[in-house]
N, C-alpha and C. Protein backbone atom coordinates (compact mmCIF):
# COMPACT_ATOMS: atom_id res chain seq x y z
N UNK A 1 -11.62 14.70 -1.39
CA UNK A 1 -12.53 13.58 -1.40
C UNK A 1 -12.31 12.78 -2.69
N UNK A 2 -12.34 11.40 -2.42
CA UNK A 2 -11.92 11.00 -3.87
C UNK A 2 -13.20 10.40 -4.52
N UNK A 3 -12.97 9.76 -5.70
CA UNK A 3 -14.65 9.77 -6.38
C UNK A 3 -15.14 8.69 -5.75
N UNK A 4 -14.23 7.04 -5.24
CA UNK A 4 -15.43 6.63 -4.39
C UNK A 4 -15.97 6.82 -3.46
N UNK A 5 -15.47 7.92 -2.39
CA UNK A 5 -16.02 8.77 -1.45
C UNK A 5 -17.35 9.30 -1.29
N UNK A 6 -17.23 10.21 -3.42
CA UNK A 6 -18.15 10.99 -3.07
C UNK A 6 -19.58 9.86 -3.62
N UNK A 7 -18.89 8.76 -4.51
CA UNK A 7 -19.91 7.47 -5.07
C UNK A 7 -21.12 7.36 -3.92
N UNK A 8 -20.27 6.89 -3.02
CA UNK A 8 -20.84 6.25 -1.87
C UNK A 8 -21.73 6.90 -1.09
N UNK A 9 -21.24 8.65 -0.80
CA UNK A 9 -22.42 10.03 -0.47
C UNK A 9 -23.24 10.38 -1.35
N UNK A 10 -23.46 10.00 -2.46
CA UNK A 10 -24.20 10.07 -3.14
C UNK A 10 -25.33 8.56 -3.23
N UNK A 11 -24.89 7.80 -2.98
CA UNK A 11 -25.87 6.51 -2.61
C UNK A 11 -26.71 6.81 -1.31
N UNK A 12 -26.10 7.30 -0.67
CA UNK A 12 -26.32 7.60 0.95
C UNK A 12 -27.37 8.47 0.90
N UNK A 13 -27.39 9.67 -0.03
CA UNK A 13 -28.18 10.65 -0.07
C UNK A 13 -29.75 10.36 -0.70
N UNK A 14 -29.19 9.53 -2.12
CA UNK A 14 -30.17 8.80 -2.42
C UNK A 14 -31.06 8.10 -1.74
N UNK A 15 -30.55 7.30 -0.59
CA UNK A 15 -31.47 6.60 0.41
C UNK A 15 -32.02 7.53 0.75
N UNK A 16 -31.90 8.70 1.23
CA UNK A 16 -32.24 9.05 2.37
C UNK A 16 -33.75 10.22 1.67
N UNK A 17 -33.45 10.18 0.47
CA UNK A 17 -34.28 11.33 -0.50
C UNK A 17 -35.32 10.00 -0.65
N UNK A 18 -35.16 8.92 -0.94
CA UNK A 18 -36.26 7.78 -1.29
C UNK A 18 -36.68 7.14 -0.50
N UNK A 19 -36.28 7.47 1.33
CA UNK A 19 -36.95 7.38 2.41
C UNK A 19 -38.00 7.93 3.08
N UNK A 20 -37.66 9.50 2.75
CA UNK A 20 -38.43 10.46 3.30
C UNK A 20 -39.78 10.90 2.75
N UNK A 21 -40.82 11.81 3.51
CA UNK A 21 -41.85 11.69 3.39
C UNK A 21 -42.12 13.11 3.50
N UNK A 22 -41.14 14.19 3.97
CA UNK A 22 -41.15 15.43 4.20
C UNK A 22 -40.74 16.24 2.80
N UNK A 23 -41.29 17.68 2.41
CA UNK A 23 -41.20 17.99 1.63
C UNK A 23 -39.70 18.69 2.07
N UNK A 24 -39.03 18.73 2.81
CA UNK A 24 -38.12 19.68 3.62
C UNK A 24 -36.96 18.98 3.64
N UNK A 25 -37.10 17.45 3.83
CA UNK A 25 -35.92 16.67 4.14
C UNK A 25 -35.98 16.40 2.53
N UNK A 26 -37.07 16.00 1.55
CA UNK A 26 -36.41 15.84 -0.02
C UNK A 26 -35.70 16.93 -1.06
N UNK A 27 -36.04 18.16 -0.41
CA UNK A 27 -35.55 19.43 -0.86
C UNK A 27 -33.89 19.43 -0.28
N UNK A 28 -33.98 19.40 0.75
CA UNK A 28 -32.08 19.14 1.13
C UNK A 28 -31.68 18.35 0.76
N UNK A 29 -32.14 16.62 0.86
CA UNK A 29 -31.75 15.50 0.14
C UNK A 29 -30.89 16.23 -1.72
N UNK A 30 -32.36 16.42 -1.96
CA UNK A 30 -32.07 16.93 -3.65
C UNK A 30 -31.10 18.06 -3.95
N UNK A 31 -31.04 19.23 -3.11
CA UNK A 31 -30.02 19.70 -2.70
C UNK A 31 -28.02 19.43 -2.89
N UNK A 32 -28.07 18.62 -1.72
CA UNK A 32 -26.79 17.68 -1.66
C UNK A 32 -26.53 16.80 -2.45
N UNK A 33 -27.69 16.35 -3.19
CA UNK A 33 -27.35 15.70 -4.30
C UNK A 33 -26.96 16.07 -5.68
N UNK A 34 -27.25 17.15 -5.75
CA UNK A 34 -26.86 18.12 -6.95
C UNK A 34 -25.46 18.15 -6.22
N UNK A 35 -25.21 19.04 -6.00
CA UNK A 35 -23.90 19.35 -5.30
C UNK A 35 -22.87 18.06 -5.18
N UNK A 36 -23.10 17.01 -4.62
CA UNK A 36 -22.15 15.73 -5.09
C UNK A 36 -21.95 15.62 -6.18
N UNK A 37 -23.34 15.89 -7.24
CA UNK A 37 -22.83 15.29 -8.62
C UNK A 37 -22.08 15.89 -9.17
N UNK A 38 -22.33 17.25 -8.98
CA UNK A 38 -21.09 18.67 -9.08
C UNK A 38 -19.95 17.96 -8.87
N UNK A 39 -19.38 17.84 -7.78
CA UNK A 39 -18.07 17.51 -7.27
C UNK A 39 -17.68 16.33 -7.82
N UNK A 40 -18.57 15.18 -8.14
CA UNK A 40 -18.01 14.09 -9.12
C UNK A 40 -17.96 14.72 -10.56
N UNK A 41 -18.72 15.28 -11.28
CA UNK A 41 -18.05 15.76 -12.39
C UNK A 41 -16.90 16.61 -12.48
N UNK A 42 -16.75 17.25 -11.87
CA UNK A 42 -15.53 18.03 -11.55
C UNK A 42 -14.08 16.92 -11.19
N UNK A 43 -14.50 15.95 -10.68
CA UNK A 43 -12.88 14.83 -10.50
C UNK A 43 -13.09 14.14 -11.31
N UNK A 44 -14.52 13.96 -12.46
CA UNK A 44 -13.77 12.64 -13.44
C UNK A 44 -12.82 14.26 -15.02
N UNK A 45 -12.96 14.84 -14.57
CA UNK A 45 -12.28 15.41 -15.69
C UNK A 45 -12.78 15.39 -17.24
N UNK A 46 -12.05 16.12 -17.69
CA UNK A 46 -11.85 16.02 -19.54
C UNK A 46 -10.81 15.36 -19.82
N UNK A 47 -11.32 14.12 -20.98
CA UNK A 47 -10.68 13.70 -21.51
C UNK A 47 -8.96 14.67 -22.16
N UNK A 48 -8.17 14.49 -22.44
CA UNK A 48 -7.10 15.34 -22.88
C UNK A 48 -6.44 14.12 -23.96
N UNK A 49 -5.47 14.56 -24.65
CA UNK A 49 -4.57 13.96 -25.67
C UNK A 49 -3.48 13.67 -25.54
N UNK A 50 -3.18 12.57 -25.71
CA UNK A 50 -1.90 12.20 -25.13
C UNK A 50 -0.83 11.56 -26.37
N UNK A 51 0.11 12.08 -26.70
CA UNK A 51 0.88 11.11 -27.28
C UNK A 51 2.13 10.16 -26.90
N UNK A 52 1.99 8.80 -27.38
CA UNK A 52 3.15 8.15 -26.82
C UNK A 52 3.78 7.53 -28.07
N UNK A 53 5.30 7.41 -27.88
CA UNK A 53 5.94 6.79 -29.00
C UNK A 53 6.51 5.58 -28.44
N UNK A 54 6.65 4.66 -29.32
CA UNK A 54 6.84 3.03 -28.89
C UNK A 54 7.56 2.33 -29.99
N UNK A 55 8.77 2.77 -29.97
CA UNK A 55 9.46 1.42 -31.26
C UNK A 55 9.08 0.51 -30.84
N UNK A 56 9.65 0.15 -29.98
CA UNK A 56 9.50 -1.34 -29.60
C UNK A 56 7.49 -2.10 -30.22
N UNK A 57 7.85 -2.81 -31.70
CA UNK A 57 5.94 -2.94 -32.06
C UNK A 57 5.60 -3.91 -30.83
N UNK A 58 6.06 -4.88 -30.12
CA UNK A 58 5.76 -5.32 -29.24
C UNK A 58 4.87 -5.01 -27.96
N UNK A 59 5.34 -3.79 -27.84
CA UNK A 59 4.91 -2.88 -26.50
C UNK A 59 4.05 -2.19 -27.00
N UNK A 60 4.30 -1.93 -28.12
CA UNK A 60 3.02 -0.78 -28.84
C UNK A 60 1.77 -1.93 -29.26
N UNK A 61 1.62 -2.87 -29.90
CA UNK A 61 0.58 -3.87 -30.23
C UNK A 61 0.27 -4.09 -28.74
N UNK A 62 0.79 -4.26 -27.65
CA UNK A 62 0.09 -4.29 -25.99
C UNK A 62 -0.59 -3.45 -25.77
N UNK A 63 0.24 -2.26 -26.37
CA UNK A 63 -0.62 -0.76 -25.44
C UNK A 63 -1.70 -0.68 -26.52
N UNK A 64 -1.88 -0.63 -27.85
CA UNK A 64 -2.97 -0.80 -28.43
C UNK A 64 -3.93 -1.49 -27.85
N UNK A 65 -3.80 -3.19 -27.87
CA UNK A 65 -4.59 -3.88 -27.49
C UNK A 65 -5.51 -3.34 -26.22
N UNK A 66 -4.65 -2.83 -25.06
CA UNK A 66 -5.04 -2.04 -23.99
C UNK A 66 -6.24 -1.28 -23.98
N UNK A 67 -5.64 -0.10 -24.96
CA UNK A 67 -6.68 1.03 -25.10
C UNK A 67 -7.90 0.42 -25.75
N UNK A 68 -7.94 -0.40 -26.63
CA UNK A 68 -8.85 -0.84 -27.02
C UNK A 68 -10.30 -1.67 -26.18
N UNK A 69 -9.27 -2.25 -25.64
CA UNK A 69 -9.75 -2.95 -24.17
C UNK A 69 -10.67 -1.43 -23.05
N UNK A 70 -10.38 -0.74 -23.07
CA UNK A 70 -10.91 0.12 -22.34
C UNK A 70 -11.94 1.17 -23.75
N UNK A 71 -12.57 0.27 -24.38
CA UNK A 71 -13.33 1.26 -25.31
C UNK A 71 -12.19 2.60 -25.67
N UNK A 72 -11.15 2.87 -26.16
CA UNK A 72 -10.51 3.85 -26.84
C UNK A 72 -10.55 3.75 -27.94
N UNK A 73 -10.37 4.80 -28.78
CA UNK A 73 -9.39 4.55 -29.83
C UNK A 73 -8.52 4.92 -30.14
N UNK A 74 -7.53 4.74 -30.22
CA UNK A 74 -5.94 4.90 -30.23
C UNK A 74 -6.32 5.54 -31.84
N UNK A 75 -5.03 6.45 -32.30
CA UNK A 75 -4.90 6.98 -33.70
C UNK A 75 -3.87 7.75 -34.11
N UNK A 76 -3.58 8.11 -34.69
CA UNK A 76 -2.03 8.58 -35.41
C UNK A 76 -2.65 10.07 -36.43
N UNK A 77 -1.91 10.92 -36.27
CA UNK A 77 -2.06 12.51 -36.82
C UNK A 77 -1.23 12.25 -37.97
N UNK A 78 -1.95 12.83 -39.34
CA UNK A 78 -0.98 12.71 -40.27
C UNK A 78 0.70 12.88 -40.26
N UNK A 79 1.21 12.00 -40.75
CA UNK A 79 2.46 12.74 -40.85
C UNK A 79 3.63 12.24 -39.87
N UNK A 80 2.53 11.52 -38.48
CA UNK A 80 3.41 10.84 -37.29
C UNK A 80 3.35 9.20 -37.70
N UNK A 81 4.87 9.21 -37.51
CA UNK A 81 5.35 7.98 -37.32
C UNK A 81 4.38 7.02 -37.00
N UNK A 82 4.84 5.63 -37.81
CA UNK A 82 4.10 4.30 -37.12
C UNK A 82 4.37 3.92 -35.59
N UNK A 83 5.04 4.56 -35.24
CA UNK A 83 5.64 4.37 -33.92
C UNK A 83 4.54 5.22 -32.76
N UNK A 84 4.02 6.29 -33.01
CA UNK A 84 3.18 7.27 -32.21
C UNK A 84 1.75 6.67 -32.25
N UNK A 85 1.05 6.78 -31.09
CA UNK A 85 0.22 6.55 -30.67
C UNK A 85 -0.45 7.14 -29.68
N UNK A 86 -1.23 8.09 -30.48
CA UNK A 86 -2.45 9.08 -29.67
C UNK A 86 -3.81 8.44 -28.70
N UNK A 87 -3.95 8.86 -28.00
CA UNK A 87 -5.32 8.45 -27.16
C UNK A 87 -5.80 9.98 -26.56
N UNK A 88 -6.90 9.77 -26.37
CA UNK A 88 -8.03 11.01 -25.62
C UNK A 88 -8.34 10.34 -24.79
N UNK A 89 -7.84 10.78 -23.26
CA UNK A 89 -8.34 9.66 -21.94
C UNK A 89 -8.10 10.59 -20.53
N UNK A 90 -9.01 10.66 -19.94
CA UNK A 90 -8.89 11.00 -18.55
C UNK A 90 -7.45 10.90 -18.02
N UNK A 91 -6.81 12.01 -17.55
CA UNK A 91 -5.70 11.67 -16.54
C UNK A 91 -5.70 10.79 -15.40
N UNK A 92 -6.61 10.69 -14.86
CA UNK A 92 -7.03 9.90 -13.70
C UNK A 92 -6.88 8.22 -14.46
N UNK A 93 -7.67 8.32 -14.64
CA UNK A 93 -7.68 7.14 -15.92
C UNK A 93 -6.69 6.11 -16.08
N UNK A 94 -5.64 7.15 -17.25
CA UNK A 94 -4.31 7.04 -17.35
C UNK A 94 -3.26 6.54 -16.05
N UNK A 95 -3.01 7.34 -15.29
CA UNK A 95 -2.49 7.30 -14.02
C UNK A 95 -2.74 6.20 -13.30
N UNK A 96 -4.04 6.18 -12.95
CA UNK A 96 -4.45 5.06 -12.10
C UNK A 96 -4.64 3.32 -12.97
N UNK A 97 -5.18 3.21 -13.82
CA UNK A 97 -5.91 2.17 -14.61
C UNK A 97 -4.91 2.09 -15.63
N UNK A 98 -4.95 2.90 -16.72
CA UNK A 98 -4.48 2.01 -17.55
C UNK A 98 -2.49 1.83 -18.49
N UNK A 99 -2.06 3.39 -17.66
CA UNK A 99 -0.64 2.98 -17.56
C UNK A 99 0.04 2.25 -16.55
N UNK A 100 -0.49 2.12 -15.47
CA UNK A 100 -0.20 0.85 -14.63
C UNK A 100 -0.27 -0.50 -15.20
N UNK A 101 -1.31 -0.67 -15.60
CA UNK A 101 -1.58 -1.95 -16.63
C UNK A 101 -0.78 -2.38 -17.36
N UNK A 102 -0.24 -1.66 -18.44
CA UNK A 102 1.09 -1.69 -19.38
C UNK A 102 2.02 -1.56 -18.70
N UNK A 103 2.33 -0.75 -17.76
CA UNK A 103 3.81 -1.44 -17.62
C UNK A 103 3.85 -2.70 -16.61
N UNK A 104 2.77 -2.90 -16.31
CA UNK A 104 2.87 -4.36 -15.58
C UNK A 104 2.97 -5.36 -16.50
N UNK A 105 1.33 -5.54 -17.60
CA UNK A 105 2.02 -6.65 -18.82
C UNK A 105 3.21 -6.37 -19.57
N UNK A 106 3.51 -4.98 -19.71
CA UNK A 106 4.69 -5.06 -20.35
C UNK A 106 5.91 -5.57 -19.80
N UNK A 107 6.11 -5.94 -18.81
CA UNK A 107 7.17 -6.38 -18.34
C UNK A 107 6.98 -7.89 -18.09
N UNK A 108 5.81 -8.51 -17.66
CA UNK A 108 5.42 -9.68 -18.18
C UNK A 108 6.15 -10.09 -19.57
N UNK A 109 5.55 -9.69 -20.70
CA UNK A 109 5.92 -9.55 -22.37
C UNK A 109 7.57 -9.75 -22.58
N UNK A 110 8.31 -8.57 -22.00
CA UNK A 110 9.79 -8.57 -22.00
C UNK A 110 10.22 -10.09 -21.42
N UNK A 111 9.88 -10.38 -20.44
CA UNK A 111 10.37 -11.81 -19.88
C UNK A 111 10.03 -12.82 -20.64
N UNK A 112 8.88 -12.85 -21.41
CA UNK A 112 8.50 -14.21 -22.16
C UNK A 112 9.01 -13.72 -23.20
N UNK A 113 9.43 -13.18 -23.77
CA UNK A 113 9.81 -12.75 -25.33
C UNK A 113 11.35 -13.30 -25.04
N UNK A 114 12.33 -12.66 -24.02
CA UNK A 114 13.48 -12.67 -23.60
C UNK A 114 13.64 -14.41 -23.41
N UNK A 115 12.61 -14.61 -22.81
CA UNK A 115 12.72 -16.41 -22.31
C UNK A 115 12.93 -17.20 -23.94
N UNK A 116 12.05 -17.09 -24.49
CA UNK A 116 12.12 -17.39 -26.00
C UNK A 116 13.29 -17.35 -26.68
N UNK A 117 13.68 -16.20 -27.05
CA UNK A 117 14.79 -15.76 -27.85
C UNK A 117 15.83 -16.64 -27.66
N UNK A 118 16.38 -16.15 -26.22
CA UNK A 118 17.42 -17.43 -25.50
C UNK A 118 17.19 -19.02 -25.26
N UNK A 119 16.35 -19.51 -25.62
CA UNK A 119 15.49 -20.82 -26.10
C UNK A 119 15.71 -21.33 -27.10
N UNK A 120 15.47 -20.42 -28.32
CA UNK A 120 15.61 -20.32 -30.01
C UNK A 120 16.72 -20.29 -29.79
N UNK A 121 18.05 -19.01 -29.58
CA UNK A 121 19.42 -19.41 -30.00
C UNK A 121 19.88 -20.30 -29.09
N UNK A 122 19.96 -20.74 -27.82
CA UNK A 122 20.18 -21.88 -27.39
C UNK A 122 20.35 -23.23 -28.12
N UNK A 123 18.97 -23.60 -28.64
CA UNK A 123 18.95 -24.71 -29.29
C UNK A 123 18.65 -24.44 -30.87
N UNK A 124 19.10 -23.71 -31.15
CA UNK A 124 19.07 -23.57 -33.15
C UNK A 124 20.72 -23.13 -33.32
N UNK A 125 21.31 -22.14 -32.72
CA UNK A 125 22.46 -21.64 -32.88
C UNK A 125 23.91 -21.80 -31.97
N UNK A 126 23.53 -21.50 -30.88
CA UNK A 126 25.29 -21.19 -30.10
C UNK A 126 24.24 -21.46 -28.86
N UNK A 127 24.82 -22.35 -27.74
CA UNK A 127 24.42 -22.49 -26.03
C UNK A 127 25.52 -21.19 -25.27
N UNK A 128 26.37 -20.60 -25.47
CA UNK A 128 26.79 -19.27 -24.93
C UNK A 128 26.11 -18.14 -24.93
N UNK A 129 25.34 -17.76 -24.71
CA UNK A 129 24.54 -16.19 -24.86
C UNK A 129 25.40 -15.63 -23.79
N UNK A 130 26.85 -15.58 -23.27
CA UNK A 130 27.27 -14.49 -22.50
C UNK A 130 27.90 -13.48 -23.61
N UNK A 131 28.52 -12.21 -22.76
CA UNK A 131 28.30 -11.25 -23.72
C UNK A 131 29.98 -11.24 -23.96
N UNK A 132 30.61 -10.44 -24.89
CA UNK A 132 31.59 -10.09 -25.49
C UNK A 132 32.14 -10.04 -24.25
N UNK A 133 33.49 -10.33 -24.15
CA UNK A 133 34.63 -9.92 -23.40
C UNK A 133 35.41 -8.68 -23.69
N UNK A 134 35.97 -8.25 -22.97
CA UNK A 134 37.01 -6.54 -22.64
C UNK A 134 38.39 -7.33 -23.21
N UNK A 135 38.69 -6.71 -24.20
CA UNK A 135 39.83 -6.95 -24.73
C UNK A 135 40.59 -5.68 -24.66
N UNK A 136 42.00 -5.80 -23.37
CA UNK A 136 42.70 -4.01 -23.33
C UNK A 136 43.09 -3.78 -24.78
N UNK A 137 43.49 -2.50 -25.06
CA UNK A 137 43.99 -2.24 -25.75
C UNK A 137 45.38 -1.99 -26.56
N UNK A 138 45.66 -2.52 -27.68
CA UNK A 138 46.95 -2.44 -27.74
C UNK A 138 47.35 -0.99 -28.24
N UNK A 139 48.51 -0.79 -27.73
CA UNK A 139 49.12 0.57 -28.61
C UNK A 139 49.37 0.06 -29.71
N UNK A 140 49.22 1.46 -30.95
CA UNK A 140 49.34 1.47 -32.28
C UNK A 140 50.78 1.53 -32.43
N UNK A 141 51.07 1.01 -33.42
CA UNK A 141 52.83 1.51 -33.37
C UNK A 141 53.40 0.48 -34.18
């Protein structure tokens, strides 16, 4: 059952506990309602620790911005690189919400950064941006 499943049986139950008038039907109501909330705490999980490393500061100032965006706080363990970047976040979370996110803007980011660059040397430096040519090799001799 997934959690908006059990969201929604748990609304359901609610009606049906703030309908009734029987001491019999609010006792089962209250019942099943314990028991859903059980089963939703049990799928949102514990937070866990995650580390990710990101030369690229580009992608890492995104994924910051990100976590931040979702109330986190991102943080660094003595000793780790400016490059590492810790979070405490639900797997579910992660998975679903907010590494999907990044690599979607992040690939957004790559294209406008990439669009730029070749823009700038275009018109400041050289209009060729193709790449080096294969030159065979000569024997030594």
């Amino acid at each position: 059952m997934t959690r908006d499943e059990l969201l929604e049986k748990i609304t359901k139950v609610e009606a049906l506990f703030l309908r009734t008038d029987s001491l019999g039907e609010m006792t089962a109501a209250h019942a099943a309602l314990e028991r859903l909330n059980t089963q939703l705490d049990k799928l949102a999980g514990e937070p866990q620790e995650y580390k990710f490393s990101m030369p690229d500061p580009w992608k890492r100032q995104l994924f910051l911005a990100l976590v931040r965006r979702h109330q986190l706080a991102p943080y660094r363990l003595p000793r780790q690189r400016q490059t590492t970047v810790m979070v405490k976040v639900e797997k579910a979370f992660l998975d679903t919400i907010l590494w999907p996110q990044y690599l979607e803007l992040s690939k957004l980011l790559h294209s406008y950064l990439s669009e730029v660059t070749e823009d700038i040397i275009t018109q400041g430096i050289h209009n060729d941006l193709s790449e080096a040519t294969e030159q065979p090799q000569l024997p030594m001799g």
